[in-house]
N, C-alpha and C. Protein backbone atom coordinates (compact mmCIF):
# COMPACT_ATOMS: atom_id res chain seq x y z
N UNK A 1 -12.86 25.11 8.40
CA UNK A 1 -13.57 23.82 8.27
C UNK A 1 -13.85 23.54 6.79
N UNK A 2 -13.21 22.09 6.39
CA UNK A 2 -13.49 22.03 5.00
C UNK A 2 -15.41 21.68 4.57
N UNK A 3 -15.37 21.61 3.47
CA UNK A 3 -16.59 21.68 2.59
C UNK A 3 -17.25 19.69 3.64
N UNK A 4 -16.44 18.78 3.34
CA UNK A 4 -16.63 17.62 4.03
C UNK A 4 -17.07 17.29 5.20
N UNK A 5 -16.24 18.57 6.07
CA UNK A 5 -16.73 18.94 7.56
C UNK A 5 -17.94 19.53 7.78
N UNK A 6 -18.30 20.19 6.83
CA UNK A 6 -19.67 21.01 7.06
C UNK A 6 -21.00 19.33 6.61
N UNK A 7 -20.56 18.69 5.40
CA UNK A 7 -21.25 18.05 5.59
C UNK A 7 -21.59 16.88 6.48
N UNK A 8 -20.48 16.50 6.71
CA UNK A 8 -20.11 15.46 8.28
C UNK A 8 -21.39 15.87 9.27
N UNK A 9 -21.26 17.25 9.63
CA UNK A 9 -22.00 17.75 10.62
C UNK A 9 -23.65 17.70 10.44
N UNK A 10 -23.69 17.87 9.49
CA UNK A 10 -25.08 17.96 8.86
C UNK A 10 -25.87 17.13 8.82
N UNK A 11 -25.46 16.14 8.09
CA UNK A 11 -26.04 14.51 8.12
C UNK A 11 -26.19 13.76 9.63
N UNK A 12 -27.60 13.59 9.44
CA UNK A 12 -28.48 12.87 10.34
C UNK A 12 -27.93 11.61 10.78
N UNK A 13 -27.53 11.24 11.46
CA UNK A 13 -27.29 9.82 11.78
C UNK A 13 -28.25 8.72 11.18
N UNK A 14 -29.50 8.92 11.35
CA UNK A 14 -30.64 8.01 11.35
C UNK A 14 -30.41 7.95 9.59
N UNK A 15 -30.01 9.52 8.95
CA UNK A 15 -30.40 9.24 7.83
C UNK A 15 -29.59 8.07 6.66
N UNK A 16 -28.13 7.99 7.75
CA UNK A 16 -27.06 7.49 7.10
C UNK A 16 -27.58 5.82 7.46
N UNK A 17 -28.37 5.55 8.92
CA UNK A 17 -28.84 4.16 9.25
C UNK A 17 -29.76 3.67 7.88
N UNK A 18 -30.74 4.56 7.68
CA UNK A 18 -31.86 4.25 6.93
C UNK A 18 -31.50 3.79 5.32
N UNK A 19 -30.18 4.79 4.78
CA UNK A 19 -30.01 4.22 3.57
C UNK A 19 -28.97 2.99 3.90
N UNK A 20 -28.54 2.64 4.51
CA UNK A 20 -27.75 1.35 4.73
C UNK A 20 -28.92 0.49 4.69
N UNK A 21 -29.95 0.43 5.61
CA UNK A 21 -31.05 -0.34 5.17
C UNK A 21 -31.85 -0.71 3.60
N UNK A 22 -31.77 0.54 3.36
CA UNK A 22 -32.37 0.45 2.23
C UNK A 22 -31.31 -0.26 1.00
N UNK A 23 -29.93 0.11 1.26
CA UNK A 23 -29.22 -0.46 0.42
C UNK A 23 -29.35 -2.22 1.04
N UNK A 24 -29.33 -2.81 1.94
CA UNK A 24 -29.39 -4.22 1.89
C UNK A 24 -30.59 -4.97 1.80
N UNK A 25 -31.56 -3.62 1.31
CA UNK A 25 -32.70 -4.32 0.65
C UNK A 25 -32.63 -4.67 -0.85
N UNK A 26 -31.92 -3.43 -1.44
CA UNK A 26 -31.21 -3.60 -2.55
C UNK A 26 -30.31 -4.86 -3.15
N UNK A 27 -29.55 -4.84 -1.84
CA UNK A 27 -29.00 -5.97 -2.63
C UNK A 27 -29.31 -7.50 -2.13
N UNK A 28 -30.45 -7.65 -1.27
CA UNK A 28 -31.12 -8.39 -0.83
C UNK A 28 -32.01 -8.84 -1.88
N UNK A 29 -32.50 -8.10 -2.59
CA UNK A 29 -33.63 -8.52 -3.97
C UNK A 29 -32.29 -8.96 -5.39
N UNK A 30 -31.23 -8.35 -5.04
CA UNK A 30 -30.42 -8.80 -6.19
C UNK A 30 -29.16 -10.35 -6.01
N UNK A 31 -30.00 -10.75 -4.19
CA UNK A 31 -29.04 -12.47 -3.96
C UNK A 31 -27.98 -11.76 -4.04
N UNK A 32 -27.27 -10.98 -3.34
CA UNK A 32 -25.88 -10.37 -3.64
C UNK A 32 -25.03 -11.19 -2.51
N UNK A 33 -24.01 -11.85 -2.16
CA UNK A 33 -23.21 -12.78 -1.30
C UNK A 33 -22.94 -11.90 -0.22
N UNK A 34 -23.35 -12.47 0.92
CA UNK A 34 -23.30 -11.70 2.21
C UNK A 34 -21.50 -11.25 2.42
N UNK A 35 -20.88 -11.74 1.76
CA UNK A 35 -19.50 -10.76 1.71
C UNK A 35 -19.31 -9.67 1.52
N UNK A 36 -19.99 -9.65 -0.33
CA UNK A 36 -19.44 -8.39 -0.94
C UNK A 36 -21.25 -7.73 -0.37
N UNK A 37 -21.88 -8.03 0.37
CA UNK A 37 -22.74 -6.72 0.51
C UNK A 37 -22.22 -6.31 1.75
N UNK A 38 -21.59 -6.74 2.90
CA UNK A 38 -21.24 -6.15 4.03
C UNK A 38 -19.94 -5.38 3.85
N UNK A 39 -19.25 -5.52 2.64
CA UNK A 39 -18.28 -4.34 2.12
C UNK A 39 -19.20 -3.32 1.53
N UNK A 40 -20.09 -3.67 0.65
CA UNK A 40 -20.76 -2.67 -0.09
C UNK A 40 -21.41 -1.74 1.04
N UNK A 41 -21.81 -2.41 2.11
CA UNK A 41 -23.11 -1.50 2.76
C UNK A 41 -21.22 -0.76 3.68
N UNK A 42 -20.81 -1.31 4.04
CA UNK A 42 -19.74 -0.31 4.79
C UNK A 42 -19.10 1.31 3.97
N UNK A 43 -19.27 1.16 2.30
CA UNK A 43 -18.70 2.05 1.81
C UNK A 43 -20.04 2.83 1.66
N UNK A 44 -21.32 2.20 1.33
CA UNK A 44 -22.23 2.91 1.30
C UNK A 44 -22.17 4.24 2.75
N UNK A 45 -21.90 3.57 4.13
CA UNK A 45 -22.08 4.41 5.47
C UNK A 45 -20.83 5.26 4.99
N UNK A 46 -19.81 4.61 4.48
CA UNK A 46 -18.55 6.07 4.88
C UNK A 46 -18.85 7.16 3.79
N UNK A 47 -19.39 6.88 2.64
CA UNK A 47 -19.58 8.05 1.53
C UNK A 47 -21.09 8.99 2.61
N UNK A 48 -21.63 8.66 2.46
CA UNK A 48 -22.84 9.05 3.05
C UNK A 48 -22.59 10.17 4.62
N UNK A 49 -21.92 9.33 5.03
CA UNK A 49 -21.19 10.09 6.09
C UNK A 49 -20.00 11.29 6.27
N UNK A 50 -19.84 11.04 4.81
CA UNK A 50 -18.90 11.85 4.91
C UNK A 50 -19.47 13.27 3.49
N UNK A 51 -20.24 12.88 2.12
CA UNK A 51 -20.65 13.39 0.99
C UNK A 51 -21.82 13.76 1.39
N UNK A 52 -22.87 13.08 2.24
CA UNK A 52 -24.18 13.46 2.38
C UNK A 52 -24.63 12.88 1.29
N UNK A 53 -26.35 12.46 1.23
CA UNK A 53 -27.43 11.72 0.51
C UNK A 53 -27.17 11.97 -0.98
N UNK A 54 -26.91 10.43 -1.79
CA UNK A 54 -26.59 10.57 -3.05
C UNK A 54 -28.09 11.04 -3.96
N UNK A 55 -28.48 11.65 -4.84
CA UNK A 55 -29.03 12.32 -5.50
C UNK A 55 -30.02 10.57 -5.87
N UNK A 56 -29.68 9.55 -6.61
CA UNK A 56 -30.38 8.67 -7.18
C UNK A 56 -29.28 7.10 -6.66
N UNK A 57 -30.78 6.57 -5.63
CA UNK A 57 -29.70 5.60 -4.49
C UNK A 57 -29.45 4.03 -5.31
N UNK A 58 -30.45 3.80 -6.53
CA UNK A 58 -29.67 2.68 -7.06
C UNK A 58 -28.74 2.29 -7.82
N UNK A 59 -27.96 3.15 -8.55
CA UNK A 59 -26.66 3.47 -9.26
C UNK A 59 -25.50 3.59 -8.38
N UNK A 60 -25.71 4.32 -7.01
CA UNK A 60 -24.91 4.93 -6.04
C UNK A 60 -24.78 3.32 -5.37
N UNK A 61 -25.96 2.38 -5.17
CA UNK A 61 -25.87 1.49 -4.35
C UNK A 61 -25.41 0.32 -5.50
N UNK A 62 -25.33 0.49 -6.69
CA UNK A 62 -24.50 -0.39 -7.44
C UNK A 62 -23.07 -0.12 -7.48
N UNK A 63 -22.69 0.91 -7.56
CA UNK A 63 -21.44 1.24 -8.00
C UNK A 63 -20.70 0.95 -6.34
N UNK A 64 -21.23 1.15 -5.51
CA UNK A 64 -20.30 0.36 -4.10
C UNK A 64 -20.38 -1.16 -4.21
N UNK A 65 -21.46 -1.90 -4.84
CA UNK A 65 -21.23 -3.30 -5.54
C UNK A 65 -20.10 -3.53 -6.06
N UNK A 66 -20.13 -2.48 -7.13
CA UNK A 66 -19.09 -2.86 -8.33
C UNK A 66 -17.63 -2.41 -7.84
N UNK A 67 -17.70 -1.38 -6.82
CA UNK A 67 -15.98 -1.32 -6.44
C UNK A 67 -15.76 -2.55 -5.49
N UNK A 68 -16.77 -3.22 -4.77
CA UNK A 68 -16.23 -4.11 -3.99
C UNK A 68 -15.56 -5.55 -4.41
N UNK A 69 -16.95 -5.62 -5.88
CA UNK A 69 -16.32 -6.74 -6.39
C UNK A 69 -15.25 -7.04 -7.33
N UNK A 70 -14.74 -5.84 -7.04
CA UNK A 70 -13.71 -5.69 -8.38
C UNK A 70 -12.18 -5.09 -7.32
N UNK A 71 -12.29 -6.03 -6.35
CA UNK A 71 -11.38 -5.81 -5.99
C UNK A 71 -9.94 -6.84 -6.16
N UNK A 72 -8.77 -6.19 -6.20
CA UNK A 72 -7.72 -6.86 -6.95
C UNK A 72 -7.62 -8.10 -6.95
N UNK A 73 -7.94 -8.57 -5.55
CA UNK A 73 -7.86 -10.70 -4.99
C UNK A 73 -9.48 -11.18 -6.07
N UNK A 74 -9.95 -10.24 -6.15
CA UNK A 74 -11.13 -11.35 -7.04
C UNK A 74 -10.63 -11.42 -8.89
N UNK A 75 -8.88 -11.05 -8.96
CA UNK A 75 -8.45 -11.40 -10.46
C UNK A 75 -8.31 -12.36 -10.64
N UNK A 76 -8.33 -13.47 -11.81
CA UNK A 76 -8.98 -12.64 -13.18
C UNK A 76 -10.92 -12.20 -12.74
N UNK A 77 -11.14 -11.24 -13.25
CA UNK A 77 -13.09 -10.79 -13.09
C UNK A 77 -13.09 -10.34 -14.64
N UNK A 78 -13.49 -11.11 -15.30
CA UNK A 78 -13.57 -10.65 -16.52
C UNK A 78 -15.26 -9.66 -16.90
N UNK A 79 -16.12 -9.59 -15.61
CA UNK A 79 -16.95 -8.95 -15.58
C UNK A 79 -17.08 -7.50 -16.50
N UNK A 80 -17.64 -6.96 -16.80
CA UNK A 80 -17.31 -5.47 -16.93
C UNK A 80 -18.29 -5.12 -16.88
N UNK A 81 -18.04 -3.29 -17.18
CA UNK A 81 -19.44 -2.89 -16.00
C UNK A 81 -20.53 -2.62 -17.21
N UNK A 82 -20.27 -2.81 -17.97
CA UNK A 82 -21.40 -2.71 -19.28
C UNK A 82 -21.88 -3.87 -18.78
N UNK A 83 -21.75 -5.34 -18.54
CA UNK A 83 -22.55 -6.32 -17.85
C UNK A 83 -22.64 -6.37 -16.95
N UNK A 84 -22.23 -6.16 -15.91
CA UNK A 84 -22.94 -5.72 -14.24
C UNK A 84 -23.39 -4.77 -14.25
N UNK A 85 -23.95 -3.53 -15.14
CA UNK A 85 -24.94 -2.96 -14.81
C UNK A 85 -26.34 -3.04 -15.68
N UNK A 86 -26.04 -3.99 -16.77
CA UNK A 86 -27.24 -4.96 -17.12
C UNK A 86 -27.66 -5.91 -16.36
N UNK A 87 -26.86 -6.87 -15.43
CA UNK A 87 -27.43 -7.52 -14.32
C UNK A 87 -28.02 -6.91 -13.34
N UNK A 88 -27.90 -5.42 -13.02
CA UNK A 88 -28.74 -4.88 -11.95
C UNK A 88 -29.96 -4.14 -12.69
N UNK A 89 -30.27 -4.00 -14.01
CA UNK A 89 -31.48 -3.49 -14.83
C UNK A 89 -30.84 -1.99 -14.74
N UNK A 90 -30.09 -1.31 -14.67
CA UNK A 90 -29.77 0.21 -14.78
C UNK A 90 -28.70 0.70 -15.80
N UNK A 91 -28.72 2.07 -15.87
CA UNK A 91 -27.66 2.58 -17.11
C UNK A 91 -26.15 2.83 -16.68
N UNK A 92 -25.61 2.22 -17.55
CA UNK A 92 -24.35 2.20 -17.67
C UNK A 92 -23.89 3.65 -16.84
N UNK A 93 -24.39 4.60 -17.89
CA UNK A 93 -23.86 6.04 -17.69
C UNK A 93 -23.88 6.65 -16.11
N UNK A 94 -24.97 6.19 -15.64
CA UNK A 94 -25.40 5.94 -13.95
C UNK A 94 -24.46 5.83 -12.97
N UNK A 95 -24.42 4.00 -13.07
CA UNK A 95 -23.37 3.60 -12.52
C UNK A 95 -21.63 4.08 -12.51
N UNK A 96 -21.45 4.39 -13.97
CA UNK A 96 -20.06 4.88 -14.40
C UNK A 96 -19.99 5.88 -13.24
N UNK A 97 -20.85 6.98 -13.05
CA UNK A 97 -21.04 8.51 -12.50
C UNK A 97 -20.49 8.26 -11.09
N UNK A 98 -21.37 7.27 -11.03
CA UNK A 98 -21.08 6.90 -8.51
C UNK A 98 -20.11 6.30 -9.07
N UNK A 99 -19.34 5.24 -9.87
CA UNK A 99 -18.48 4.65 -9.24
C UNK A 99 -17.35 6.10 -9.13
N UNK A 100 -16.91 6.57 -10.46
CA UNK A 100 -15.45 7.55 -10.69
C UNK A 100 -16.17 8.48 -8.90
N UNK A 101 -17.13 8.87 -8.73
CA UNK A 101 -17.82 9.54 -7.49
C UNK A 101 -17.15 9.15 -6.11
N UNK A 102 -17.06 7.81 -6.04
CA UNK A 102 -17.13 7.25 -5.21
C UNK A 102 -15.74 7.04 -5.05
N UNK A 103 -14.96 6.96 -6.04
CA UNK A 103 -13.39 6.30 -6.13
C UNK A 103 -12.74 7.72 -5.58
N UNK A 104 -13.07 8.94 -6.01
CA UNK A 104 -12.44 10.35 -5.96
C UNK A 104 -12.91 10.75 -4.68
N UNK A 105 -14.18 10.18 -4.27
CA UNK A 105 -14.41 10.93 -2.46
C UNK A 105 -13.44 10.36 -1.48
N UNK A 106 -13.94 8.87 -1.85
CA UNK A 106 -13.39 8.12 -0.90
C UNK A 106 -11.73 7.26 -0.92
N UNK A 107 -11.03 8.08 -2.09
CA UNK A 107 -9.59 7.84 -2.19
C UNK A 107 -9.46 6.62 -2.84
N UNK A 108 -10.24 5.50 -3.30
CA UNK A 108 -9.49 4.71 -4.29
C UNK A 108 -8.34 4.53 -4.95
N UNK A 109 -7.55 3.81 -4.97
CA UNK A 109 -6.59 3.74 -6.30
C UNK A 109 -6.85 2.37 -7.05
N UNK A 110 -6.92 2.75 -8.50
CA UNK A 110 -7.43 2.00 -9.39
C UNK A 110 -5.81 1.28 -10.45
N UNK A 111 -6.19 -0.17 -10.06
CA UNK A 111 -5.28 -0.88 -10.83
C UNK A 111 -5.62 -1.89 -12.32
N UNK A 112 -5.35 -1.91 -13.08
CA UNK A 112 -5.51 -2.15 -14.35
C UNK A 112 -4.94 -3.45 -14.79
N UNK A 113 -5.94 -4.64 -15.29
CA UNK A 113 -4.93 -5.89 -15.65
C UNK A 113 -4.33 -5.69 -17.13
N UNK A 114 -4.03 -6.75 -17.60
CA UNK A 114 -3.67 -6.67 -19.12
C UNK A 114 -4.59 -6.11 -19.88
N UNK A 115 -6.01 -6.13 -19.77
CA UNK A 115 -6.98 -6.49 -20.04
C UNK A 115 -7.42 -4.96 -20.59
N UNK A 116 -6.77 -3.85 -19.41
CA UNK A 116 -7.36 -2.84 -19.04
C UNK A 116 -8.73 -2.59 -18.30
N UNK A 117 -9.02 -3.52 -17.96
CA UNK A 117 -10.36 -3.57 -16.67
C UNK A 117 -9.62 -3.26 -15.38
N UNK A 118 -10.77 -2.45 -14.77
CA UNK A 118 -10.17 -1.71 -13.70
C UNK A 118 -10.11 -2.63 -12.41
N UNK A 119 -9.78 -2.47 -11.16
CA UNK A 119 -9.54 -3.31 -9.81
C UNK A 119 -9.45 -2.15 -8.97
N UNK A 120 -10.02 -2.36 -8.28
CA UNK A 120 -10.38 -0.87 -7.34
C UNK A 120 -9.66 -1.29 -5.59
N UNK A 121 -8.26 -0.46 -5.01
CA UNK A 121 -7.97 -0.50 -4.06
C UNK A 121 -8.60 0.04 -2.96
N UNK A 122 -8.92 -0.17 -1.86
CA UNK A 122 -10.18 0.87 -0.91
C UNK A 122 -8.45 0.94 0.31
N UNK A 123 -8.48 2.73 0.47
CA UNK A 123 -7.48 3.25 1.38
C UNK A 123 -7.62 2.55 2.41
N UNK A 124 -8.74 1.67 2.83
CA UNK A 124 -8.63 1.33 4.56
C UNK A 124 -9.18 -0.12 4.13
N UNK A 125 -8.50 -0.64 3.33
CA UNK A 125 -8.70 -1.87 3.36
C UNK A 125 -6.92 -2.40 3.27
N UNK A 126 -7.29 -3.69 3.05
CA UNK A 126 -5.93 -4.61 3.64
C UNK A 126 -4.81 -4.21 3.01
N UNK A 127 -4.72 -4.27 1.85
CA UNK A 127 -3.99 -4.01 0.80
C UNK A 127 -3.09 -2.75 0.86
N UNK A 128 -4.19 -1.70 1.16
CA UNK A 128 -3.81 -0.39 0.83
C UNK A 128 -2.60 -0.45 2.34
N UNK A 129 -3.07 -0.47 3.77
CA UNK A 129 -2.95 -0.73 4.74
C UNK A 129 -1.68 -1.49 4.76
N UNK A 130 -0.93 -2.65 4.05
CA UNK A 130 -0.28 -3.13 3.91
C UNK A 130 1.27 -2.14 3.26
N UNK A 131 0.78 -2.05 1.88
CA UNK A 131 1.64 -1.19 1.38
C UNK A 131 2.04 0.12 1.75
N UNK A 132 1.09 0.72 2.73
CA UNK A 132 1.42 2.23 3.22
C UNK A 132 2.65 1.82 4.58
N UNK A 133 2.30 0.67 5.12
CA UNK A 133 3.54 0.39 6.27
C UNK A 133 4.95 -0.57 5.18
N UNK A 134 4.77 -0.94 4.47
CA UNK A 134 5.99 -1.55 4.27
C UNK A 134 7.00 0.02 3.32
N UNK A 135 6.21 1.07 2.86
CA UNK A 135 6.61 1.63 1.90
C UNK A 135 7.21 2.87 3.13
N UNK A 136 6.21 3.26 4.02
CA UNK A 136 6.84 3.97 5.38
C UNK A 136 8.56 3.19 6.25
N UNK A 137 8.08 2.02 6.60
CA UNK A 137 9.47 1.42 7.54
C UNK A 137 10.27 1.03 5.98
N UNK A 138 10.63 1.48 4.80
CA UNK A 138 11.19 0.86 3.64
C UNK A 138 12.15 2.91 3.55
N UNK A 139 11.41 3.41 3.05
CA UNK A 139 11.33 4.83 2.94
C UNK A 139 12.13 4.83 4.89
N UNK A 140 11.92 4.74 5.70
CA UNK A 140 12.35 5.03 7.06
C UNK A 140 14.05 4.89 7.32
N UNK A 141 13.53 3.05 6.44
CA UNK A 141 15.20 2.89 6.58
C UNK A 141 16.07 3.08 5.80
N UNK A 142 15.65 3.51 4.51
CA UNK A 142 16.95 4.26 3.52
C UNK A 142 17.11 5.76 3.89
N UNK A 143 16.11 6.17 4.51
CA UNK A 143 16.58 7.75 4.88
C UNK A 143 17.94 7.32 6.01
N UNK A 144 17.66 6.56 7.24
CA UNK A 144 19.01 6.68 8.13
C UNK A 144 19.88 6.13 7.53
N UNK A 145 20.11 5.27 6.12
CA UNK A 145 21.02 4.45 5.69
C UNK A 145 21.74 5.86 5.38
N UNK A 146 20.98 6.57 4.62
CA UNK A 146 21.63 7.68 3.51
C UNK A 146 21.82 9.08 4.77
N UNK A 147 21.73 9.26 5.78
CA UNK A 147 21.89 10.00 6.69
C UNK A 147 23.60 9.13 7.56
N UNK A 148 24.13 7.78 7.79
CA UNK A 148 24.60 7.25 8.16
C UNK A 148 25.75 7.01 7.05
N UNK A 149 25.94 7.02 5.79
CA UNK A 149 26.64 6.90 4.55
C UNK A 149 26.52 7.46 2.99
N UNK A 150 25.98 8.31 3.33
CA UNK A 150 25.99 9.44 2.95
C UNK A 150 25.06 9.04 1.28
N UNK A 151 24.85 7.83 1.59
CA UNK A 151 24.42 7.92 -0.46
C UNK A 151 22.92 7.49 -0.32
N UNK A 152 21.88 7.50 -1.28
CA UNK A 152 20.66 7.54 -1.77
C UNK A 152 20.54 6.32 -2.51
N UNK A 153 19.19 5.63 -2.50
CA UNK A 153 18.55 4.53 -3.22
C UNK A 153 18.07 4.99 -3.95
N UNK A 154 17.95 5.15 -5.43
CA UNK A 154 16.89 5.79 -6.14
C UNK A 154 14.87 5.15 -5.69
N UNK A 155 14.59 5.98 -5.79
CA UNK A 155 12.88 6.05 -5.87
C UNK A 155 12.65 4.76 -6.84
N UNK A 156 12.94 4.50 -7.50
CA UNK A 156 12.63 3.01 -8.44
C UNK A 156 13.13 1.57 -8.04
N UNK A 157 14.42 2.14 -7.58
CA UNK A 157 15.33 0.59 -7.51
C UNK A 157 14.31 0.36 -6.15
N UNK A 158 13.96 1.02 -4.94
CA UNK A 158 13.44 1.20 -3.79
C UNK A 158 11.89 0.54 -4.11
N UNK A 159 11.60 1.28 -5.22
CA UNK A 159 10.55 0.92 -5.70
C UNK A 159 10.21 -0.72 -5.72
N UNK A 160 11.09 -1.06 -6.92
CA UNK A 160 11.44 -2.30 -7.61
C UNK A 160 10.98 -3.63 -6.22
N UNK A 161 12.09 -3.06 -5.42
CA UNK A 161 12.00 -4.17 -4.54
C UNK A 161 11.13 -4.31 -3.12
N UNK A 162 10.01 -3.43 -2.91
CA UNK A 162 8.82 -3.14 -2.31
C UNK A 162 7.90 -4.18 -3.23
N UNK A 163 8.02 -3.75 -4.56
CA UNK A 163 6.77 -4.98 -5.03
C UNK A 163 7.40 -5.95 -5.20
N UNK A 164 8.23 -6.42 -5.28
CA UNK A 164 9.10 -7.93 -5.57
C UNK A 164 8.52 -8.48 -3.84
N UNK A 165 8.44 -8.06 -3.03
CA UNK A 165 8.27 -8.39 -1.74
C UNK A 165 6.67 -8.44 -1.45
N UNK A 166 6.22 -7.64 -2.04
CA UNK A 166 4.93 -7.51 -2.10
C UNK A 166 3.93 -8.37 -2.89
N UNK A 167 4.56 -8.89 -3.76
CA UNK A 167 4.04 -9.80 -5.20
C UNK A 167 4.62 -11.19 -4.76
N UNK A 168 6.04 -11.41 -4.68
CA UNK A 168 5.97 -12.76 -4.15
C UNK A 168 6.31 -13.12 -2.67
N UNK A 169 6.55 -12.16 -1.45
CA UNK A 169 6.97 -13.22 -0.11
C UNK A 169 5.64 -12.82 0.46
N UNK A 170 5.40 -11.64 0.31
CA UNK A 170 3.93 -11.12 1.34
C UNK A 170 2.65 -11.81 0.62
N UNK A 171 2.58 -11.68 -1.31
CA UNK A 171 1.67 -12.39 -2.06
C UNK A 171 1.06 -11.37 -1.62
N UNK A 172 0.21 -9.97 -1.18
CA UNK A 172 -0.63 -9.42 -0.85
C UNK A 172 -1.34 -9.01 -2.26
N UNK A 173 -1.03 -8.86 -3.43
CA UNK A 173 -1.48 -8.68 -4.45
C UNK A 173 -1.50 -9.35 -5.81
N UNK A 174 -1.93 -10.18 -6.69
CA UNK A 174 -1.66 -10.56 -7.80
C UNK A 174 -0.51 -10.05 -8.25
N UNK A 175 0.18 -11.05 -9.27
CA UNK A 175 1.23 -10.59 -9.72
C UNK A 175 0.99 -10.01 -11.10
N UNK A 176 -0.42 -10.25 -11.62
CA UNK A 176 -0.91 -9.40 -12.72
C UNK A 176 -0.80 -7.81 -12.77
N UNK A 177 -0.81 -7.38 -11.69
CA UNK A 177 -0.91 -5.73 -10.95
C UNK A 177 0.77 -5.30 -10.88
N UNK A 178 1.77 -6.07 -10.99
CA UNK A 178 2.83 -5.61 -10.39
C UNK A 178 3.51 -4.22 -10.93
N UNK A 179 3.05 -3.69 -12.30
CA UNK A 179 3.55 -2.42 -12.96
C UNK A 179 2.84 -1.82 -12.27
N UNK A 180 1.54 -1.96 -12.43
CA UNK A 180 0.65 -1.08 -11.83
C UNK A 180 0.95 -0.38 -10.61
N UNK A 181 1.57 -1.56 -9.35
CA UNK A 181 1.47 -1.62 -7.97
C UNK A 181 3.05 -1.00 -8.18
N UNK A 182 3.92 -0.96 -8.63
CA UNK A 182 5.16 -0.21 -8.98
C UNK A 182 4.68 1.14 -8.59
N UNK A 183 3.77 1.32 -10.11
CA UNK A 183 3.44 2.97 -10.29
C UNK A 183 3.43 3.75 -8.98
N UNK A 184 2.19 3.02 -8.28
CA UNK A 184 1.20 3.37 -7.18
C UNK A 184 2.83 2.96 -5.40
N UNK A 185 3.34 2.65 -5.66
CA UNK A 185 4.41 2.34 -4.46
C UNK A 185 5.28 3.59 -4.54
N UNK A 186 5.81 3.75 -6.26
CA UNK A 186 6.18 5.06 -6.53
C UNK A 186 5.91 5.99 -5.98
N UNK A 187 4.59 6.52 -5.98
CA UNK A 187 3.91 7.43 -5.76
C UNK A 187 4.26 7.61 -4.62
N UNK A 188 4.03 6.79 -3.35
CA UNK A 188 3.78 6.57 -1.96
C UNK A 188 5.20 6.96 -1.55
N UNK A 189 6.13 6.51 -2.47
CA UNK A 189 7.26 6.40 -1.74
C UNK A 189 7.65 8.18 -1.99
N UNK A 190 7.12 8.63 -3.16
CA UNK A 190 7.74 9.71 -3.02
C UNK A 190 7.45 10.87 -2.06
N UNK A 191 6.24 10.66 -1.77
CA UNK A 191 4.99 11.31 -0.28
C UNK A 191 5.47 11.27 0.72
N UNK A 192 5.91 9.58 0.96
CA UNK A 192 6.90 9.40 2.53
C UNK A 192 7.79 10.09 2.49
N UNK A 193 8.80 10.06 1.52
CA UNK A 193 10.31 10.81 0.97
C UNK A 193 10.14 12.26 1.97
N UNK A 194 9.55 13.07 0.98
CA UNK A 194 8.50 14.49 1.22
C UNK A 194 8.35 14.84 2.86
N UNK A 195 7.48 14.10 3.38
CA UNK A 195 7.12 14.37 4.72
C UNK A 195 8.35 13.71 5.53
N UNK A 196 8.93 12.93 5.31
CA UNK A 196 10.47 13.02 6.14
C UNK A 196 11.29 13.70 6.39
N UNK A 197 11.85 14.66 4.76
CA UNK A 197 12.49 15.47 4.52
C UNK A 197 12.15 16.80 5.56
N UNK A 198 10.89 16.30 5.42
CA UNK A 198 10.13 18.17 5.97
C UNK A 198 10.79 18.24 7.97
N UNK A 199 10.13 16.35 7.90
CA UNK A 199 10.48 16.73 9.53
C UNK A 199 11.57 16.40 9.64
N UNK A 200 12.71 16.10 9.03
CA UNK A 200 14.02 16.32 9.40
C UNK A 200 14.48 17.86 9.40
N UNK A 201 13.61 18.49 8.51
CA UNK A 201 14.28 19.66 8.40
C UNK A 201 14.98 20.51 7.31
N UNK A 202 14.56 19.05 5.87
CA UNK A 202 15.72 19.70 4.87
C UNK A 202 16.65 19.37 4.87
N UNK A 203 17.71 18.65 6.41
CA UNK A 203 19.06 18.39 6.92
C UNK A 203 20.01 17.44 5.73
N UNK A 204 18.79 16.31 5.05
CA UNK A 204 19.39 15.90 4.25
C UNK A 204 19.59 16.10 2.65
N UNK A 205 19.19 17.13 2.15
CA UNK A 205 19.05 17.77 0.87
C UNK A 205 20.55 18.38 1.11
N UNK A 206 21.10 19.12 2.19
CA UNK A 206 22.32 19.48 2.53
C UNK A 206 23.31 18.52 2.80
N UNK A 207 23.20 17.52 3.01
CA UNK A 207 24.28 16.24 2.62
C UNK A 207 25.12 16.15 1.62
C-alpha cells in the first residue's frame, strides 16, 4: 500500500467536508465567480482526499484559485501570481509552495505562452481527457498500420499531426500552446507506444 493509500484511509470524511466549507467561505469573502470556485473547491476535495490536511489553508486555498484560473481557455491571462497573490493579501512564497504542491500531487501539466506565464492542465479535466483518447486511438492505429506493412511513423511526424488536429479541427486548445502541446502529446505518445509494445509482447520490435 502506497504512502497515498495510507493517507486516503486516514482522512475523515467530515474533515475533507469541513475544509471545502471553509474554503467557500474563503472565497466567498474574496467575490470569487461561482465557476472558478466550484473548480477550486473540487481540487481543494481531491488533494485533501487524497494528501491529507494542508499545514496553512489560505495559500493552499489560493493556489487551487490560481490553478483554476489559469487554465489554458482563459488565454491571453496576463495575471501573474505576484498579483493574484496581492489580491488575496498573502505571500507570494506561500502560494508559489501549494501551487508547484498541488500541480506534483495531483498530476498537472503546465503549459507556457510566449510570455512564459504558466497555464495549468488538470489530468481529469476536458483537455487532458481529450488528448489522452485521440493520442491512444492515434498511437492504436499506427501500431496495426506498422504491424500490417511493416513500416513506423516517427513519434514527431505522429506528433505533428495530433496537434494540427487538436489546435485547429477539435480547437480544444489555443493555438498559443501548440509547441508546448507538441512537447506534452510527445510525451503521451511515447507512454502509449511503451504499454502497447509491452502487451503485444515485444512482437513488434522483432519486425
Amino acid at each position: 500500500m502506497s504512502r497515498s493509500d495510507d493517507v486516503r484511509l486516514m482522512v475523515n470524511p467530515q474533515i475533507v467536508v469541513n475544509l471545502v466549507m471553509d474554503a467557500h467561505e474563503f472565497f466567498s469573502e474574496h467575490k470569487v465567480d461561482d465557476r472558478y470556485e466550484s473548480m477550486a473547491l473540487d481540487l481543494v476535495r481531491r488533494y485533501v482526499s487524497q494528501e491529507g490536511m494542508p499545514r496553512d489553508v489560505d495559500p493552499f486555498f489560493g493556489a487551487a484559485l490560481f490553478l483554476v484560473t489559469r487554465h489554458p481557455w482563459s488565454h491571453p491571462n496576463p495575471l501573474t501570481k505576484t498579483e493574484f497573490s496581492a489580491k488575496l493579501r498573502m505571500k507570494e512564497s506561500s502560494l508559489d509552495w501549494y501551487t508547484e504542491n498541488m500541480v506534483e500531487k495531483l498530476g498537472f501539466a503546465i503549459l507556457y505562452d510566449k510570455n512564459q506565464l504558466p497555464f495549468y492542465v488538470d489530468p481529469q479535466g476536458t483537455i487532458a481527457s481529450v488528448v489522452n483518447s485521440v493520442v491512444r486511438t492515434s498511437v492504436g492505429e499506427e501500431v496495426v498500420r506498422s504491424i500490417v506493412r511493416g513500416s513506423v511513423v516517427s513519434p514527431n511526424a505522429l506528433a505533428e499531426r495530433i496537434v494540427d488536429s487538436l489546435c485547429s479541427v477539435v480547437k480544444i486548445i489555443p493555438t498559443a500552446f501548440e509547441q508546448e502541446l507538441h512537447n506534452l502529446v510527445q510525451r503521451r505518445i511515447e507512454d502509449e507506444s511503451k504499454r502497447l509494445l509491452t502487451e503485444l509482447g515485444g512482437r513488434l520490435a522483432n519486425t
